[in-house]
PDB file of N, CA and C in Angstrom:
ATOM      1  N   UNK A   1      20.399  -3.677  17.699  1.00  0.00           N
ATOM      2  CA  UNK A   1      21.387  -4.616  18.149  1.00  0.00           C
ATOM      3  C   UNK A   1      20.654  -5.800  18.764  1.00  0.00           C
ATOM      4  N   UNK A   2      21.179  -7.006  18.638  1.00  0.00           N
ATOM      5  CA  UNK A   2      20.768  -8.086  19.178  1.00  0.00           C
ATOM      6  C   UNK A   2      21.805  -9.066  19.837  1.00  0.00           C
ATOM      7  N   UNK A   3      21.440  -9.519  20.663  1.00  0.00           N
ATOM      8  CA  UNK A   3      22.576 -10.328  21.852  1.00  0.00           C
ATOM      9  C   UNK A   3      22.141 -11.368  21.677  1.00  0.00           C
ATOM     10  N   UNK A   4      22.975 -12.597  21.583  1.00  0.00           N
ATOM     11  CA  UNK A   4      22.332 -14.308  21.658  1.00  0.00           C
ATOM     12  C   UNK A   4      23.251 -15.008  22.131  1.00  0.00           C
ATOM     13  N   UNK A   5      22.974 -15.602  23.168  1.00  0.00           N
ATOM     14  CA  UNK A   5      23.974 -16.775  23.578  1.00  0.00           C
ATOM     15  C   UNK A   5      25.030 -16.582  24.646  1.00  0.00           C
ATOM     16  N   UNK A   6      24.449 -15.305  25.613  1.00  0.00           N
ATOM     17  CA  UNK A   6      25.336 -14.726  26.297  1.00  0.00           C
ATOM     18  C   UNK A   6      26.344 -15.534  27.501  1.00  0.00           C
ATOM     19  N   UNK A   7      27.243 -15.467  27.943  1.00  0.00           N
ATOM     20  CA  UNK A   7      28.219 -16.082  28.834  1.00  0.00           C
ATOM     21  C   UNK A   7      28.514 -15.333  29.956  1.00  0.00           C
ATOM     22  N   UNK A   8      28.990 -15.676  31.288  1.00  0.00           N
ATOM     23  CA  UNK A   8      28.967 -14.655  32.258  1.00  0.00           C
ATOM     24  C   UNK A   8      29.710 -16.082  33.075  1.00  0.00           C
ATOM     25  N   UNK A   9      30.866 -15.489  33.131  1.00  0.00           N
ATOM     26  CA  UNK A   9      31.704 -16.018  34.603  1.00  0.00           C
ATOM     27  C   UNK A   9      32.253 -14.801  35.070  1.00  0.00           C
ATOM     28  N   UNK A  10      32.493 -14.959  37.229  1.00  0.00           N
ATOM     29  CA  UNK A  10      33.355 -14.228  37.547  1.00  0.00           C
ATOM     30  C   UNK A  10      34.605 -14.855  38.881  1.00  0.00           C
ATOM     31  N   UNK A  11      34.743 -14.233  38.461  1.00  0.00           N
ATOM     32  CA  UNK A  11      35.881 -14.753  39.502  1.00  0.00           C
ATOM     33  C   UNK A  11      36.924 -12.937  40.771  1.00  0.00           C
ATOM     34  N   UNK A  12      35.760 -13.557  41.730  1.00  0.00           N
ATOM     35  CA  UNK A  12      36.530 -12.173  42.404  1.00  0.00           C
ATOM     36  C   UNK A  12      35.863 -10.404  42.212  1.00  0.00           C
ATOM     37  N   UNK A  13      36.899  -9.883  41.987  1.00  0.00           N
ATOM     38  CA  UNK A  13      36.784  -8.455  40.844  1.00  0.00           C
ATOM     39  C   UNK A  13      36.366  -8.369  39.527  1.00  0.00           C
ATOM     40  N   UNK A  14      36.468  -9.743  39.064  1.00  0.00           N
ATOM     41  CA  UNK A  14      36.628  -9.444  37.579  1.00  0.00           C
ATOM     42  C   UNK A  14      36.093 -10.648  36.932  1.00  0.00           C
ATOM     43  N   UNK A  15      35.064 -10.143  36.161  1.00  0.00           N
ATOM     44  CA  UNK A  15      34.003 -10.612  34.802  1.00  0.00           C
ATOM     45  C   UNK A  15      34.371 -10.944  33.392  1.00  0.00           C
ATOM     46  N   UNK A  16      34.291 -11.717  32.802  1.00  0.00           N
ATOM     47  CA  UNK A  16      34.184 -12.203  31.796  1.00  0.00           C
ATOM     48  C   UNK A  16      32.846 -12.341  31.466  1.00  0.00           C
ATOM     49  N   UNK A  17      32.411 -11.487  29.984  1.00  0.00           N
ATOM     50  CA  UNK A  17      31.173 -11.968  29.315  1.00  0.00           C
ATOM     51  C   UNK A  17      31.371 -11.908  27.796  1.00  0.00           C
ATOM     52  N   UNK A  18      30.656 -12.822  27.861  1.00  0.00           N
ATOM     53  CA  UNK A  18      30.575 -13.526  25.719  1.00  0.00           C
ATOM     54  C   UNK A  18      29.598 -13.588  25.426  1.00  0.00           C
ATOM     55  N   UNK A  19      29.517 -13.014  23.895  1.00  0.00           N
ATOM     56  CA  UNK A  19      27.968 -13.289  23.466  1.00  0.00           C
ATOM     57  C   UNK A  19      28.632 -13.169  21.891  1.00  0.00           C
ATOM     58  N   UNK A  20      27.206 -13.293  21.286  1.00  0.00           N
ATOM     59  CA  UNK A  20      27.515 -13.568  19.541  1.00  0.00           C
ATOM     60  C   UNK A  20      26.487 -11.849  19.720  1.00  0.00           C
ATOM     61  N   UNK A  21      27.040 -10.823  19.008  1.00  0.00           N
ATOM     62  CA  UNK A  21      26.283  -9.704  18.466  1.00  0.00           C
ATOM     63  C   UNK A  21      25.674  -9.315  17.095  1.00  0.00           C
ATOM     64  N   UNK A  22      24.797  -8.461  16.839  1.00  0.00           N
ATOM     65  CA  UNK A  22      24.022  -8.259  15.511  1.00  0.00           C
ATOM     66  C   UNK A  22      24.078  -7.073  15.783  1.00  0.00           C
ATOM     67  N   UNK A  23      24.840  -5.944  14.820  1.00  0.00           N
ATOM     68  CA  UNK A  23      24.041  -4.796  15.020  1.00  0.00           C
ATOM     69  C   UNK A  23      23.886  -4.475  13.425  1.00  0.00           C
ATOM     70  N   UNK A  24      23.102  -3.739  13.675  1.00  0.00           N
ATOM     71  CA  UNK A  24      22.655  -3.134  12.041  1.00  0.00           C
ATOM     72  C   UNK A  24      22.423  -1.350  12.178  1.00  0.00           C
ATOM     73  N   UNK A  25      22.492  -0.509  11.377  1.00  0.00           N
ATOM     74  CA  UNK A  25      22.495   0.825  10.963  1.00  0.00           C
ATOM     75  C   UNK A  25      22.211   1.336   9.735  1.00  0.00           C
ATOM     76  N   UNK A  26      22.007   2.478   8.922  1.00  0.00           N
ATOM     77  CA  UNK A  26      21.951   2.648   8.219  1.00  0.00           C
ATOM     78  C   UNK A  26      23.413   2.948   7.361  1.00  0.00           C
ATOM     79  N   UNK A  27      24.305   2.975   8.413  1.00  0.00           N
ATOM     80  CA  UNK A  27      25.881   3.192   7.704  1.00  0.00           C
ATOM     81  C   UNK A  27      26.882   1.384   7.931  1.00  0.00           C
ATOM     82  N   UNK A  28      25.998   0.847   8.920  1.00  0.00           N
ATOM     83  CA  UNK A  28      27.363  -0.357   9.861  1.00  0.00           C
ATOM     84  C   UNK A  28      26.002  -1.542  10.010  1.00  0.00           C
ATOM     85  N   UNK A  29      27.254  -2.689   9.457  1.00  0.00           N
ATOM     86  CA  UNK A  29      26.510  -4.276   9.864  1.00  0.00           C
ATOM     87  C   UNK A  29      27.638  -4.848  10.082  1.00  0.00           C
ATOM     88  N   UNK A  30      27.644  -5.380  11.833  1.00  0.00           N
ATOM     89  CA  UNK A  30      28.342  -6.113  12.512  1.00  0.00           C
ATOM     90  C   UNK A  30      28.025  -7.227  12.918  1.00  0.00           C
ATOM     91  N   UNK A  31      28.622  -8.467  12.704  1.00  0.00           N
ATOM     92  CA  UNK A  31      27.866  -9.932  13.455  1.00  0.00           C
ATOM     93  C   UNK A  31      29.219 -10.093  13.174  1.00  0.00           C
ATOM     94  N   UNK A  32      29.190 -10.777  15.173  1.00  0.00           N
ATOM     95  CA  UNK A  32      30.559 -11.934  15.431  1.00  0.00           C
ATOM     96  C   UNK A  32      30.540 -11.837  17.081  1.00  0.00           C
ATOM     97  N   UNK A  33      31.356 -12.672  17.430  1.00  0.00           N
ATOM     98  CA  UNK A  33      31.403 -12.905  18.644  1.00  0.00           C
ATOM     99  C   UNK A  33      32.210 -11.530  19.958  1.00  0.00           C
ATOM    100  N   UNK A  34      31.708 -11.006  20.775  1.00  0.00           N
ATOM    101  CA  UNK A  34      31.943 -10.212  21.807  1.00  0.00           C
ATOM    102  C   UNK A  34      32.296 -10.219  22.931  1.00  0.00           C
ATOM    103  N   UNK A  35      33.985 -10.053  23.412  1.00  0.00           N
ATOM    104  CA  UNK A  35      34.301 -10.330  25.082  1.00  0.00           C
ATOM    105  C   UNK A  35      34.233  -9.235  25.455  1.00  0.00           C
ATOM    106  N   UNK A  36      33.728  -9.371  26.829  1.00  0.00           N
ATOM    107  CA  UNK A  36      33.977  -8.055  27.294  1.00  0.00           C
ATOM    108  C   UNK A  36      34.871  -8.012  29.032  1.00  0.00           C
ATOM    109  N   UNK A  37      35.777  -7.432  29.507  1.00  0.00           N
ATOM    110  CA  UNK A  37      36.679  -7.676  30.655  1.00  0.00           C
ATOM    111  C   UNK A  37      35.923  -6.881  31.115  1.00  0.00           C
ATOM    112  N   UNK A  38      35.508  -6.753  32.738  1.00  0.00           N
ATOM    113  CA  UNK A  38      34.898  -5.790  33.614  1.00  0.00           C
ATOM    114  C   UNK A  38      35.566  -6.209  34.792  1.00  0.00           C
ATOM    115  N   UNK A  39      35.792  -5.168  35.617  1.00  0.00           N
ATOM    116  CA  UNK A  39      36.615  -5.243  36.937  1.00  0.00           C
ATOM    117  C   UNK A  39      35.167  -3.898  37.962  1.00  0.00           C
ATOM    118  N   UNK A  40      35.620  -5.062  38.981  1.00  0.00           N
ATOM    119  CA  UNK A  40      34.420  -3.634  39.976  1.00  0.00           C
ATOM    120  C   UNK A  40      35.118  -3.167  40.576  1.00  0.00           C
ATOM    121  N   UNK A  41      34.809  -2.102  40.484  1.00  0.00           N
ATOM    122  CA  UNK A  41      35.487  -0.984  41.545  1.00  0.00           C
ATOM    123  C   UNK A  41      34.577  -0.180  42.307  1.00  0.00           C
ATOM    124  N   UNK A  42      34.375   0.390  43.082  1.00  0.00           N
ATOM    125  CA  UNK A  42      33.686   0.893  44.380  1.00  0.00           C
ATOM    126  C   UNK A  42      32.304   0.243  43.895  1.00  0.00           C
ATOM    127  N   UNK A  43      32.248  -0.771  43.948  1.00  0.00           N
ATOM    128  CA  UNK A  43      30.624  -1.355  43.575  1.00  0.00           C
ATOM    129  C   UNK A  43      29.885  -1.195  42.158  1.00  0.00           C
ATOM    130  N   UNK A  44      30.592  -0.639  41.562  1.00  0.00           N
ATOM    131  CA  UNK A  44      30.392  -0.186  40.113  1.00  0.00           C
ATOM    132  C   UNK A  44      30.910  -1.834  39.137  1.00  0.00           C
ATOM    133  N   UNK A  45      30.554  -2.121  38.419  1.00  0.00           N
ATOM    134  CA  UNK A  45      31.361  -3.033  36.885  1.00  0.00           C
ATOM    135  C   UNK A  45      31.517  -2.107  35.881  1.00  0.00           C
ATOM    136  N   UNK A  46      32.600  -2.110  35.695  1.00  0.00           N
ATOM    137  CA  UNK A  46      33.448  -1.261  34.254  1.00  0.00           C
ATOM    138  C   UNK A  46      33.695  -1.887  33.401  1.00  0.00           C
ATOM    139  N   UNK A  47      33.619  -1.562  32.298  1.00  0.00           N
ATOM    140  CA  UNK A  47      34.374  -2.347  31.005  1.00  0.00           C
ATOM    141  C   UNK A  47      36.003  -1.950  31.035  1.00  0.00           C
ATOM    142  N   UNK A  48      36.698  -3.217  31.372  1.00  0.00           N
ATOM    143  CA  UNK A  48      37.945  -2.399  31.305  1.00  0.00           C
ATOM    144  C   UNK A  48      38.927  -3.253  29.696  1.00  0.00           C
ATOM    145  N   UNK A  49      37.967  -4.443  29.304  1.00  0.00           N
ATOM    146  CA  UNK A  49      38.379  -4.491  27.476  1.00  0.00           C
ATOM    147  C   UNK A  49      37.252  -5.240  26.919  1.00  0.00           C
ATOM    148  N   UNK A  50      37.212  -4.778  25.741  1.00  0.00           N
ATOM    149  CA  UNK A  50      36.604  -4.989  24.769  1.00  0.00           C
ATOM    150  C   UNK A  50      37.244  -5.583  23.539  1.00  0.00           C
ATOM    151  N   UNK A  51      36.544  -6.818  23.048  1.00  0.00           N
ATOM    152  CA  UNK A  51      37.450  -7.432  21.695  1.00  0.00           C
ATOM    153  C   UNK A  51      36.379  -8.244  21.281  1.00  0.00           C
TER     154      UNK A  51
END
């Protein structure tokens, strides 16, 4: 997998990050762009969506 161009705002609890992804496998080839929602909770960041 490869990450390029990553993005990172937060505001508060809760994260927003973007990036363009590459992954490759011997079964799966994925390239396109990646949000990911994270909220902290007891000091932890969670993914709470993915799209």
């Amino acid at each position: 997998m490869k990450i390029e161009a990553p993005e990172i705002s937060v505001d508060g609890n809760i994260a927003t990050a973007r990036f363009r992804q590459n992954y490759r496998s011997n079964r799966l080839t994925e390239n396109g762009i990646k949000t990911l929602t994270l909220v902290k909770t007891n000091q932890k960041w969670l993914i709470q969506q993915e799209r």
